[in-house]
PDB file of N, CA and C in Angstrom:
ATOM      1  N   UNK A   1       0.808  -1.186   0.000  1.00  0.00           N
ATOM      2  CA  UNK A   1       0.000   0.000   0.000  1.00  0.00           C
ATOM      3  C   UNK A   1       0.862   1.265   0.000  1.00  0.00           C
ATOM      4  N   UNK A   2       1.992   0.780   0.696  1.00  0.00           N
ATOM      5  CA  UNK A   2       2.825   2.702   0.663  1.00  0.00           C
ATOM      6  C   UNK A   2       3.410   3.258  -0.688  1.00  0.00           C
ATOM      7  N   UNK A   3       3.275   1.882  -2.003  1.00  0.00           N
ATOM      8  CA  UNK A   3       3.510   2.483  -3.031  1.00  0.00           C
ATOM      9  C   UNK A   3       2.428   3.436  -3.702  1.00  0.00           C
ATOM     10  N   UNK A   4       0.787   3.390  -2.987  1.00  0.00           N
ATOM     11  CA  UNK A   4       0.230   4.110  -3.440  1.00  0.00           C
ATOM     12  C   UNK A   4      -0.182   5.414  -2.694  1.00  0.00           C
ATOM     13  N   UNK A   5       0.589   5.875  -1.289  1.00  0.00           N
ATOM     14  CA  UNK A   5       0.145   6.992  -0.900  1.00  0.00           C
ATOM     15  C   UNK A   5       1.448   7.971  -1.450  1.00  0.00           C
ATOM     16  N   UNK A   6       1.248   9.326  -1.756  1.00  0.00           N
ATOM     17  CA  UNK A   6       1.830  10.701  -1.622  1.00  0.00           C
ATOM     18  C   UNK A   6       1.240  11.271  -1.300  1.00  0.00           C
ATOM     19  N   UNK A   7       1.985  12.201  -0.287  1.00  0.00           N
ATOM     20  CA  UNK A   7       1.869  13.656  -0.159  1.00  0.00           C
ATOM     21  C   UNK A   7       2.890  14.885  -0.370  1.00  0.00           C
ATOM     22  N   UNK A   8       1.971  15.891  -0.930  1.00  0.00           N
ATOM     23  CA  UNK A   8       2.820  16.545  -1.733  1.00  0.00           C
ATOM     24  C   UNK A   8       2.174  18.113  -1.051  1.00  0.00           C
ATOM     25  N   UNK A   9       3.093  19.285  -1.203  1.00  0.00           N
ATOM     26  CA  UNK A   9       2.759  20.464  -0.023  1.00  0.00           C
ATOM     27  C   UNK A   9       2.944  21.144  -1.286  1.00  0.00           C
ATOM     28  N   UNK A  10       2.156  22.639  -1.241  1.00  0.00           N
ATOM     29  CA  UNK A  10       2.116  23.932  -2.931  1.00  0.00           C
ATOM     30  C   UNK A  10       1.521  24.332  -2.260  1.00  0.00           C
ATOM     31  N   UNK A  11       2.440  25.694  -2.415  1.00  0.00           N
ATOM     32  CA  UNK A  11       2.048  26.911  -2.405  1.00  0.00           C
ATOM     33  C   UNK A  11       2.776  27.722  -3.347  1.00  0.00           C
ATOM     34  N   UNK A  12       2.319  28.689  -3.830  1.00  0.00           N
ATOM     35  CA  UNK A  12       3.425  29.386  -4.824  1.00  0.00           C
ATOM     36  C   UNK A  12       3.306  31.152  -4.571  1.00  0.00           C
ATOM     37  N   UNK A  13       2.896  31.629  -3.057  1.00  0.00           N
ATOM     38  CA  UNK A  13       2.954  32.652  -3.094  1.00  0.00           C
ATOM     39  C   UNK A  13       4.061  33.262  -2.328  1.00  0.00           C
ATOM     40  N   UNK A  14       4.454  34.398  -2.536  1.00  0.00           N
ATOM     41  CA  UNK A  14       5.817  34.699  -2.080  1.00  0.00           C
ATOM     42  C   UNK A  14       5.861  36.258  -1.958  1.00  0.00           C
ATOM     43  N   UNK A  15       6.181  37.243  -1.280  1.00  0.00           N
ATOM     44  CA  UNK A  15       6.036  38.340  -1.712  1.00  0.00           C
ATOM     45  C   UNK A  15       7.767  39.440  -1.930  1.00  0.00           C
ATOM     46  N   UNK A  16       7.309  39.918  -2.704  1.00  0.00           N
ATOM     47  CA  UNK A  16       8.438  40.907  -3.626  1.00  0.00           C
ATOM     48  C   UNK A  16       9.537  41.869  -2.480  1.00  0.00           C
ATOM     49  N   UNK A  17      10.997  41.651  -2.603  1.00  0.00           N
ATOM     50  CA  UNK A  17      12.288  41.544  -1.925  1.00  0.00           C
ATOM     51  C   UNK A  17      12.213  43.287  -1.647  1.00  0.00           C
ATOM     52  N   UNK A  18      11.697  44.156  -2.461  1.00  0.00           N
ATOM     53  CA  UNK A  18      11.597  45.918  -2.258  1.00  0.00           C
ATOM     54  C   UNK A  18      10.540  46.131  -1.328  1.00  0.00           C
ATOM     55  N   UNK A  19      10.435  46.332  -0.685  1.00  0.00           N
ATOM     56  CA  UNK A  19       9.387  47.270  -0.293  1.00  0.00           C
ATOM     57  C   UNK A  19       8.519  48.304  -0.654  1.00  0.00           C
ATOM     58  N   UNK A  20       7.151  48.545  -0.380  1.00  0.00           N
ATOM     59  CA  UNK A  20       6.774  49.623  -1.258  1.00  0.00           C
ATOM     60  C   UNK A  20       6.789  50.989  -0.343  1.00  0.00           C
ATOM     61  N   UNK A  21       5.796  51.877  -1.014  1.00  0.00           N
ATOM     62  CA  UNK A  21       6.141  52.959  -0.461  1.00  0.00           C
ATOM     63  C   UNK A  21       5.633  53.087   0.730  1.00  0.00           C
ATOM     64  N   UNK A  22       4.388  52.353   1.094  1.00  0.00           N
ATOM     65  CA  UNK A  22       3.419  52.292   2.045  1.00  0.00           C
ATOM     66  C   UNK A  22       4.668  51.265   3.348  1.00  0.00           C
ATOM     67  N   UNK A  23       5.701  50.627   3.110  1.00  0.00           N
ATOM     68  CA  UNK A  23       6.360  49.709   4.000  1.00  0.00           C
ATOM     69  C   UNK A  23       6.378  48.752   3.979  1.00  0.00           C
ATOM     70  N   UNK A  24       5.248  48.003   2.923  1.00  0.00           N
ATOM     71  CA  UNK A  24       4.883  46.799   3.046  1.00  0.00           C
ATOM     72  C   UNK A  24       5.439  46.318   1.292  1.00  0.00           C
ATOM     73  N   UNK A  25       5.058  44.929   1.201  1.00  0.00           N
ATOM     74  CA  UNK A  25       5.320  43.985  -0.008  1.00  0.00           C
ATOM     75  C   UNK A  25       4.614  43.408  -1.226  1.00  0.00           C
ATOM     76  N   UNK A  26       4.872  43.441  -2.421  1.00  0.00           N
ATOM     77  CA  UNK A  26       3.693  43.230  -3.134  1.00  0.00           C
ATOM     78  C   UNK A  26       3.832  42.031  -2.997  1.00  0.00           C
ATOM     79  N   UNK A  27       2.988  41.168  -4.004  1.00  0.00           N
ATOM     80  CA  UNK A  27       2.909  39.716  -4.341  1.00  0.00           C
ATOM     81  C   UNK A  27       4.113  39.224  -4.930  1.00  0.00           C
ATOM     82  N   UNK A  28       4.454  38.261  -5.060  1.00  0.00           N
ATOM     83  CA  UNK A  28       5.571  37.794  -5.950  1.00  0.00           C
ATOM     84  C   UNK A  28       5.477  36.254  -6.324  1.00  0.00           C
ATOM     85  N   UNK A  29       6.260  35.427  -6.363  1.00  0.00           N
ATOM     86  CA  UNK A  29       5.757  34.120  -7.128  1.00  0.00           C
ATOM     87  C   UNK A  29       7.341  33.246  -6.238  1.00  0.00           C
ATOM     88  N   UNK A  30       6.961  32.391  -6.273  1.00  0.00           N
ATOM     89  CA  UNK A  30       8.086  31.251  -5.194  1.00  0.00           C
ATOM     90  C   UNK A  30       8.016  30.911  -4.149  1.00  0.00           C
ATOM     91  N   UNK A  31       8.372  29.625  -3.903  1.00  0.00           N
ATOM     92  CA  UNK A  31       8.275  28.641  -2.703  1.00  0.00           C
ATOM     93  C   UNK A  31       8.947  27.585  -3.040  1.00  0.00           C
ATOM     94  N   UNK A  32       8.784  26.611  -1.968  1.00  0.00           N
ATOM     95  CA  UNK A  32       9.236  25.633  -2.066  1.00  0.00           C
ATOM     96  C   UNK A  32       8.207  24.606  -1.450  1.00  0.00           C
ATOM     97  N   UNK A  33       8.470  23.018  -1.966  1.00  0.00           N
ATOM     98  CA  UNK A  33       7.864  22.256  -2.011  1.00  0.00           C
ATOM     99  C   UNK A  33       8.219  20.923  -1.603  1.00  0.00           C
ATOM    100  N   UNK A  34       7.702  20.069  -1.251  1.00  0.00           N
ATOM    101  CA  UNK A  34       7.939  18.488  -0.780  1.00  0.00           C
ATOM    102  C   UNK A  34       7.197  17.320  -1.474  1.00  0.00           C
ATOM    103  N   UNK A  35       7.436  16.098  -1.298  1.00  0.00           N
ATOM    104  CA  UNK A  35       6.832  15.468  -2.176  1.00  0.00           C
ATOM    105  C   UNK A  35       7.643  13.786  -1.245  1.00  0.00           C
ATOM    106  N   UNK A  36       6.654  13.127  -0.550  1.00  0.00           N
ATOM    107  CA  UNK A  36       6.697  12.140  -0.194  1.00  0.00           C
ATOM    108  C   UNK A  36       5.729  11.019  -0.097  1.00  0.00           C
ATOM    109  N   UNK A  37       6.455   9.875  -0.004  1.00  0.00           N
ATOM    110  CA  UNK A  37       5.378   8.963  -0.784  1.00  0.00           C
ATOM    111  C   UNK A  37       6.572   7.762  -0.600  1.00  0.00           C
ATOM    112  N   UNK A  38       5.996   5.858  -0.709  1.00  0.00           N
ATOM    113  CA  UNK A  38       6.304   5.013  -1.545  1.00  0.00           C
ATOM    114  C   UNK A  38       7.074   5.171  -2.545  1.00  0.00           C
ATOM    115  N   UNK A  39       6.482   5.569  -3.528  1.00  0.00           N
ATOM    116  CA  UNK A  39       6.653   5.506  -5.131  1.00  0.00           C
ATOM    117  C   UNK A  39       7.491   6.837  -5.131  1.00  0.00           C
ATOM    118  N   UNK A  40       8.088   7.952  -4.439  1.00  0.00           N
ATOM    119  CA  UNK A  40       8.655   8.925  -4.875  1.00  0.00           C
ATOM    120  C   UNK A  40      10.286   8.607  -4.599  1.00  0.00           C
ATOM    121  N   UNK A  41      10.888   8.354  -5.916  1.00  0.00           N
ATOM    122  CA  UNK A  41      12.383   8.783  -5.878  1.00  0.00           C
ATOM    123  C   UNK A  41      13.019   9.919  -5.399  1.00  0.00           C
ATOM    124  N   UNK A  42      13.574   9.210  -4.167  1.00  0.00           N
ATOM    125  CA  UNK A  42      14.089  10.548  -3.053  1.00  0.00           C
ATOM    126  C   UNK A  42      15.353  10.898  -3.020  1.00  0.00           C
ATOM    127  N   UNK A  43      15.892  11.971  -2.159  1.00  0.00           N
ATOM    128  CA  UNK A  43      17.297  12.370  -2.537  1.00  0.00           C
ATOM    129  C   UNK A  43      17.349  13.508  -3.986  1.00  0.00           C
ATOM    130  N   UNK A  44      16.615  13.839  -4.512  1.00  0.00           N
ATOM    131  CA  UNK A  44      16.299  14.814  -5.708  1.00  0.00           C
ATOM    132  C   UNK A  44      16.275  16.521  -4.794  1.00  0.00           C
ATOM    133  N   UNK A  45      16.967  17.538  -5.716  1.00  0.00           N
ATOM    134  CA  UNK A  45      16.161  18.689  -5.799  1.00  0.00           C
ATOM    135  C   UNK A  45      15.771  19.381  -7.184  1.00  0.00           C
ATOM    136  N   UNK A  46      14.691  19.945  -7.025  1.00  0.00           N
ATOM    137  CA  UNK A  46      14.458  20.184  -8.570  1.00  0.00           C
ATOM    138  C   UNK A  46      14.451  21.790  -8.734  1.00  0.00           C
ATOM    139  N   UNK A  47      14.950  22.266  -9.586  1.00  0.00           N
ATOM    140  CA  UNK A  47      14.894  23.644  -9.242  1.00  0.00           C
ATOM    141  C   UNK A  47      16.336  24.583  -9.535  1.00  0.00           C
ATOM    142  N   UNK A  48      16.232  25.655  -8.765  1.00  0.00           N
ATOM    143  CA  UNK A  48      18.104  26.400  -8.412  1.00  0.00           C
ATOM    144  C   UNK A  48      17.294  27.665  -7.853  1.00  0.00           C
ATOM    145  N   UNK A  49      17.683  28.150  -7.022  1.00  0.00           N
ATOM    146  CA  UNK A  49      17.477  29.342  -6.174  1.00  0.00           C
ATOM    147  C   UNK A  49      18.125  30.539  -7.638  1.00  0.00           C
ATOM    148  N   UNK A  50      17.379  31.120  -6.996  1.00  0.00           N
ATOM    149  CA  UNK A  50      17.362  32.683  -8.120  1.00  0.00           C
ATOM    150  C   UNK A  50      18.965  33.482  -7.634  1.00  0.00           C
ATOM    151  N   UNK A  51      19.446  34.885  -8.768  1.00  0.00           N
ATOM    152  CA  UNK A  51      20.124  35.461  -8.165  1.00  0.00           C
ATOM    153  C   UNK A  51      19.190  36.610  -7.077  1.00  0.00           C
ATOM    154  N   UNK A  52      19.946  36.649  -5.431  1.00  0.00           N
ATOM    155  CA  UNK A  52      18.865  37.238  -5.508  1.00  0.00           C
ATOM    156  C   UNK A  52      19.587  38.876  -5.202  1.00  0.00           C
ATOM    157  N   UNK A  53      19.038  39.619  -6.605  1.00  0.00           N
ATOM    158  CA  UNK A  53      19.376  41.114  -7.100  1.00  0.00           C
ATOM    159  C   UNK A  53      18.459  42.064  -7.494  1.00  0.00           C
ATOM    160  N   UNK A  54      18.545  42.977  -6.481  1.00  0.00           N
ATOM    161  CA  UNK A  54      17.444  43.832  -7.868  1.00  0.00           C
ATOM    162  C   UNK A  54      17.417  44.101  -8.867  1.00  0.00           C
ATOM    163  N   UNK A  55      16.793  43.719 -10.258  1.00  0.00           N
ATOM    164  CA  UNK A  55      17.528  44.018 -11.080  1.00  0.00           C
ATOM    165  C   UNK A  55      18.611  43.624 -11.467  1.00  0.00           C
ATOM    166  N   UNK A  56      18.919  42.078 -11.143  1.00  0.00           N
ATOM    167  CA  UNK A  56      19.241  41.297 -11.400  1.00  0.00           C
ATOM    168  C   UNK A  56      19.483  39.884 -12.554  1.00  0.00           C
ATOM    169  N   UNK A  57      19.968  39.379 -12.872  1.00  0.00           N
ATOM    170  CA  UNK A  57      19.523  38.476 -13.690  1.00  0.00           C
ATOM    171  C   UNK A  57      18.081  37.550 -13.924  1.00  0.00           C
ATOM    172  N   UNK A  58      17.613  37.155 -12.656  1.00  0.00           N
ATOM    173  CA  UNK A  58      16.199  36.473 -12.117  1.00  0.00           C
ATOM    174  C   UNK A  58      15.206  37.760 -11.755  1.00  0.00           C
ATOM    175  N   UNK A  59      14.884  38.670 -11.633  1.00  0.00           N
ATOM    176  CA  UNK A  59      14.366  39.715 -11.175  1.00  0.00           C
ATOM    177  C   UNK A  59      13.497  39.996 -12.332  1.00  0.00           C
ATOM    178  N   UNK A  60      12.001  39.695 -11.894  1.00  0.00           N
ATOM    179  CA  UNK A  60      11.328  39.892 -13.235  1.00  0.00           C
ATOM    180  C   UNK A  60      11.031  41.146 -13.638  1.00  0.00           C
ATOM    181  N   UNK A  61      10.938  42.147 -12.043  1.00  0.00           N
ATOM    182  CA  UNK A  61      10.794  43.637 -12.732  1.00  0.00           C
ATOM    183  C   UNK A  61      11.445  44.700 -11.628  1.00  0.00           C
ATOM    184  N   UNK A  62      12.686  44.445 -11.248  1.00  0.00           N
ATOM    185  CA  UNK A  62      13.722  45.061 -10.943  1.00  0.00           C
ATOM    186  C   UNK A  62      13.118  45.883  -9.206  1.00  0.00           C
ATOM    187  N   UNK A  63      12.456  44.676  -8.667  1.00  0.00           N
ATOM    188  CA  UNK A  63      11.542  44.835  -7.199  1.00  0.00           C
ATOM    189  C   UNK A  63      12.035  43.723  -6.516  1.00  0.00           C
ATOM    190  N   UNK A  64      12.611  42.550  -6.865  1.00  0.00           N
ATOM    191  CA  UNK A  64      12.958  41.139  -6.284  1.00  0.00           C
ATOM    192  C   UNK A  64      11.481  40.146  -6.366  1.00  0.00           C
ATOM    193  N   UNK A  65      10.598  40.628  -7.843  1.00  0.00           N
ATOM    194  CA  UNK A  65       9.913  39.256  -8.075  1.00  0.00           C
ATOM    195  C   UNK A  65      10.527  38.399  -9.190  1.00  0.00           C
ATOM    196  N   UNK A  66      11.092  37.322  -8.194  1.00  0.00           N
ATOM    197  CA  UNK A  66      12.023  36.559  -9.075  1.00  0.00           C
ATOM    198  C   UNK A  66      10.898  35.405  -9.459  1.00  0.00           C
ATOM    199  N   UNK A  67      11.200  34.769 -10.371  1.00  0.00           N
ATOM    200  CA  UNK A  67      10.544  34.005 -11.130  1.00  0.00           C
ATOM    201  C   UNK A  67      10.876  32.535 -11.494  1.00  0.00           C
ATOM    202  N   UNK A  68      10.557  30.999 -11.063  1.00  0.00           N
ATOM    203  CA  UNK A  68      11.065  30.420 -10.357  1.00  0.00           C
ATOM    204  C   UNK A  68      11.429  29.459 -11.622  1.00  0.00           C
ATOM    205  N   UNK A  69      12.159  28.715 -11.459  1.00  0.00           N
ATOM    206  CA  UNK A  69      12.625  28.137 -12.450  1.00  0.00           C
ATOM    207  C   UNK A  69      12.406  26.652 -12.825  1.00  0.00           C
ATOM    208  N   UNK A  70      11.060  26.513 -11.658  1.00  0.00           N
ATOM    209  CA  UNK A  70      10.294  25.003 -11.946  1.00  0.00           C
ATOM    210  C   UNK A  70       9.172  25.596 -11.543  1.00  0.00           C
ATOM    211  N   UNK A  71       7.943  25.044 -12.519  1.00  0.00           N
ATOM    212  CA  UNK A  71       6.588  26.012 -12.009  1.00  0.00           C
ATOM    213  C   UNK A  71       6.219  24.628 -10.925  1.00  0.00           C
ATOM    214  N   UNK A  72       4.917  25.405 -10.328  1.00  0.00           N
ATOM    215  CA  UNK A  72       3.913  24.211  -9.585  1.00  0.00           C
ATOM    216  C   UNK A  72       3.159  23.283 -10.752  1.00  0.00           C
ATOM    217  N   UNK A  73       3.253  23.928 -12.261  1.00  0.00           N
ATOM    218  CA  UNK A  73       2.330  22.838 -13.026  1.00  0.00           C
ATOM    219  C   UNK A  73       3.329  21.805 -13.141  1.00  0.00           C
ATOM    220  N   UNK A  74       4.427  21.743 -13.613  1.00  0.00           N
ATOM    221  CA  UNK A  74       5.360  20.736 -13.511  1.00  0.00           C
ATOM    222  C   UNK A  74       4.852  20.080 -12.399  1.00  0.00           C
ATOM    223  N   UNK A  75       5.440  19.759 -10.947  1.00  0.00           N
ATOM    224  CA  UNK A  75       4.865  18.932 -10.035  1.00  0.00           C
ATOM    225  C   UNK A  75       3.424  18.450 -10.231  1.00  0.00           C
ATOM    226  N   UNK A  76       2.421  19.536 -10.590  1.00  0.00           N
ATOM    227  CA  UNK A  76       1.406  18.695 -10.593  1.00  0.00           C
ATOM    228  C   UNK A  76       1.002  18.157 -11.691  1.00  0.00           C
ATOM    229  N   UNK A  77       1.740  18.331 -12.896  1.00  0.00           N
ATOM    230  CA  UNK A  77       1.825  17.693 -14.206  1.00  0.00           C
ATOM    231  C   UNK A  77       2.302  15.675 -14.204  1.00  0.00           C
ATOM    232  N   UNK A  78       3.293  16.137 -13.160  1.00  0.00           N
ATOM    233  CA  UNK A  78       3.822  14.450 -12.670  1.00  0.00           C
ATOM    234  C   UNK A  78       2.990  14.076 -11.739  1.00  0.00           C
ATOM    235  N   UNK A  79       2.406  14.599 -10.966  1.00  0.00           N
ATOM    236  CA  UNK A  79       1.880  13.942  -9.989  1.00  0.00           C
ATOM    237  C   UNK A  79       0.318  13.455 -10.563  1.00  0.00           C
ATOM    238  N   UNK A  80      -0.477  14.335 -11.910  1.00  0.00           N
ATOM    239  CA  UNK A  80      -1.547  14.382 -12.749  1.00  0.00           C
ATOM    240  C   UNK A  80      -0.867  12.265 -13.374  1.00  0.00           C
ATOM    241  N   UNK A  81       0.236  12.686 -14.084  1.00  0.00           N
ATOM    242  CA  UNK A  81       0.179  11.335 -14.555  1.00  0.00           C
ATOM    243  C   UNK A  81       0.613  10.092 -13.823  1.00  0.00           C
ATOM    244  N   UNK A  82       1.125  10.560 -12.323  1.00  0.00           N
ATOM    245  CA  UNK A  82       1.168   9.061 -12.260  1.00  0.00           C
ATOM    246  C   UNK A  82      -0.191   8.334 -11.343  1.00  0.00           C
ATOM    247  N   UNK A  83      -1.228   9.380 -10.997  1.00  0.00           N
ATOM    248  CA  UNK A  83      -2.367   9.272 -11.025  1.00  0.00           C
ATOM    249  C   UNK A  83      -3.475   9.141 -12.383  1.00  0.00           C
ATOM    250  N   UNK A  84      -2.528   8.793 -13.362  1.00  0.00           N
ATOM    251  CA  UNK A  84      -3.474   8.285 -14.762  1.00  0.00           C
ATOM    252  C   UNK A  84      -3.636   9.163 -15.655  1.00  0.00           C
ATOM    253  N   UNK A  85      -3.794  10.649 -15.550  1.00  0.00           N
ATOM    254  CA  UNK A  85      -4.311  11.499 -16.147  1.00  0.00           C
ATOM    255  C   UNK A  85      -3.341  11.661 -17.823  1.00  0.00           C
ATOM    256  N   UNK A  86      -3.759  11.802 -18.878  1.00  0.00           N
ATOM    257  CA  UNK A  86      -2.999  11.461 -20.239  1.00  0.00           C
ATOM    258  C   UNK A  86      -2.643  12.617 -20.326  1.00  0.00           C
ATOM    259  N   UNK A  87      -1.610  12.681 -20.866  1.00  0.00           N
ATOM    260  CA  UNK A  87      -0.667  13.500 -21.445  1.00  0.00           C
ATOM    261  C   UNK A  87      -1.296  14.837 -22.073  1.00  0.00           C
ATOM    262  N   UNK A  88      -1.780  14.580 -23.017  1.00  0.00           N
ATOM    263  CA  UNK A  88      -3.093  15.207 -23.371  1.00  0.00           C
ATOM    264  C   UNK A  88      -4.184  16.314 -23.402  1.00  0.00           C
ATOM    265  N   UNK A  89      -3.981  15.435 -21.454  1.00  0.00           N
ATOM    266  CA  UNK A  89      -5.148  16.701 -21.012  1.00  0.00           C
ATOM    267  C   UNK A  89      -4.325  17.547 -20.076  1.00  0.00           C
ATOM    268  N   UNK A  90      -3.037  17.051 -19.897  1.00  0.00           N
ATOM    269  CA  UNK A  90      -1.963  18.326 -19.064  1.00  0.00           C
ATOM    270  C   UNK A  90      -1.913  19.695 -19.354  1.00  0.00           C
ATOM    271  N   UNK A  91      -2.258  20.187 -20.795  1.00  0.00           N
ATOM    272  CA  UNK A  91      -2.276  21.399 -21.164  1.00  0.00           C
ATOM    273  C   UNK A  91      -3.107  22.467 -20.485  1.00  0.00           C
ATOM    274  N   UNK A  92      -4.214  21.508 -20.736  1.00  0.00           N
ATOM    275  CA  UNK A  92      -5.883  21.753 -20.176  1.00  0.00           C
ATOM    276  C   UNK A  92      -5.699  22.381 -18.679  1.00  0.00           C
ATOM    277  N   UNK A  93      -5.521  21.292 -18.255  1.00  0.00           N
ATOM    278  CA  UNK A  93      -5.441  21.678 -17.059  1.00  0.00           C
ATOM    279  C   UNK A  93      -3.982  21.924 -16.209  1.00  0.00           C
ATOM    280  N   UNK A  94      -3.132  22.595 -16.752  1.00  0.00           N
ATOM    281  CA  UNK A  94      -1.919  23.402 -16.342  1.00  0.00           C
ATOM    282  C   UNK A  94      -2.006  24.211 -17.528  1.00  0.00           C
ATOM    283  N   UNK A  95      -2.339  25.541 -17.591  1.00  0.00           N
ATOM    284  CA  UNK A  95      -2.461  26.567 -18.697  1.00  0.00           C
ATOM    285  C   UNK A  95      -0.533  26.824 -18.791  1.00  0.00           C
ATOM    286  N   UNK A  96       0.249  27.252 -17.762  1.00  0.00           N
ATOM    287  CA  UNK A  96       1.465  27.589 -17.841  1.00  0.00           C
ATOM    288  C   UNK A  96       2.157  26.459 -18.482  1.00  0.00           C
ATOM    289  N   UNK A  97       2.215  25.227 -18.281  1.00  0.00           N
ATOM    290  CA  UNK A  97       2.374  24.084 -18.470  1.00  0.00           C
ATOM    291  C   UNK A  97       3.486  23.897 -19.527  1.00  0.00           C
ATOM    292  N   UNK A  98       3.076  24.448 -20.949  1.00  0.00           N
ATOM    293  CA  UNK A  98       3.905  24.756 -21.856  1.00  0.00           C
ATOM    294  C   UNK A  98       5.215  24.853 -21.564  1.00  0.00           C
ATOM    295  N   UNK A  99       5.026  26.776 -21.216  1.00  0.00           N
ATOM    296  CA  UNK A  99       5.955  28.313 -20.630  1.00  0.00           C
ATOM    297  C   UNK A  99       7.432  27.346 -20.017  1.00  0.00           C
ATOM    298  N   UNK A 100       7.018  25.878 -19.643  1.00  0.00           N
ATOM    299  CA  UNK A 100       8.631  25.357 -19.107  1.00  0.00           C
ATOM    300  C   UNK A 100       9.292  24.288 -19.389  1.00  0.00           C
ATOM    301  N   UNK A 101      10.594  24.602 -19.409  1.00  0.00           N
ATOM    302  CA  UNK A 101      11.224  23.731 -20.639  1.00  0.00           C
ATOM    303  C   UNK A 101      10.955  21.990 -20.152  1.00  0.00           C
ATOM    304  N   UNK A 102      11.154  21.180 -19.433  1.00  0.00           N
ATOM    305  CA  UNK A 102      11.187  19.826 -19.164  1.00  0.00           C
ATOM    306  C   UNK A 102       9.701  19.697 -18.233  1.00  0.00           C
ATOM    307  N   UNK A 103       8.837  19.393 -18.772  1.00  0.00           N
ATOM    308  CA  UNK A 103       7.330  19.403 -18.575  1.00  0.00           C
ATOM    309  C   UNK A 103       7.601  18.346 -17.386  1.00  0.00           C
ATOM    310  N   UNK A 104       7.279  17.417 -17.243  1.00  0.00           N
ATOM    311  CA  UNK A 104       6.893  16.444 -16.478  1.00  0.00           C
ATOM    312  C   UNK A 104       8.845  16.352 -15.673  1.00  0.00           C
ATOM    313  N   UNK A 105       8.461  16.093 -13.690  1.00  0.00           N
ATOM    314  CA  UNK A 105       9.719  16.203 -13.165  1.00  0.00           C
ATOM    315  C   UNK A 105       9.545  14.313 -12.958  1.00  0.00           C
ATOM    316  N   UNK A 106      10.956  14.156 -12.372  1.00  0.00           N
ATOM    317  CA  UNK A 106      11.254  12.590 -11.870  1.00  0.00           C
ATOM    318  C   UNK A 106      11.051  12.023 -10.903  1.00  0.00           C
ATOM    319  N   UNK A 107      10.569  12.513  -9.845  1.00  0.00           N
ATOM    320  CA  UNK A 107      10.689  12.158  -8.796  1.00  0.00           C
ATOM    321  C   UNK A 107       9.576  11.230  -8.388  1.00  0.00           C
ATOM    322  N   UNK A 108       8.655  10.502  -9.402  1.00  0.00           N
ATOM    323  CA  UNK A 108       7.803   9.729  -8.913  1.00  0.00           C
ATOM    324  C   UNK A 108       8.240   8.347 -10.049  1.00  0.00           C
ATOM    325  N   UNK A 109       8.005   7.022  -8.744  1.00  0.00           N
ATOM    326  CA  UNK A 109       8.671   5.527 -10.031  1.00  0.00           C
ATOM    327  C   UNK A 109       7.928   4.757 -10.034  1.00  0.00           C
TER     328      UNK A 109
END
């Protein structure tokens, strides 16, 4: 049976490294994530931490919303198929899905 449980933790909100004028932070995009289970090939990280610069290389608009370099549709793109779901309908339902280069991650066997 423990080859068929995972649990897996998403969130993808994060807020922006500047401050605004008011003191406070806008929205921004990043987190981090887990993924345990049976069936999950462990010992993996997937990903790389941003530079973190204003205006920087990763800095999507020169505030510190860096922009992450594995989306959440990926994870739930793998986690969609090894719960059955076809290839297919990943688009559908991960609109970003495309937007990243190695669609589906490894960490499930």
């Amino acid at each position: 049976m423990v080859q068929n449980v995972t649990t897996f933790t998403e969130s993808d909100f994060n807020r922006t490294f500047q401050e605004t004028s008011g003191g406070g932070s806008d929205h921004g995009w990043g987190s981090h994530h887990f993924v345990l289970g049976g069936a999950v090939r462990g010992g993996q990280v997937f990903g790389k931490f941003p530079t973190f610069q204003l205006g920087g290389p990763d800095d999507a608009d020169v505030r510190g919303r860096w922009i992450p370099t594995t989306s959440i549709d990926q994870y739930g793109a793998t986690l969609c198929a090894w719960f059955g779901i076809p290839d297919s309908a990943l688009a559908t339902v991960f609109p970003n899905f495309p937007n990243f280069g190695s669609q589906k991650l490894e960490f499930l066997g």
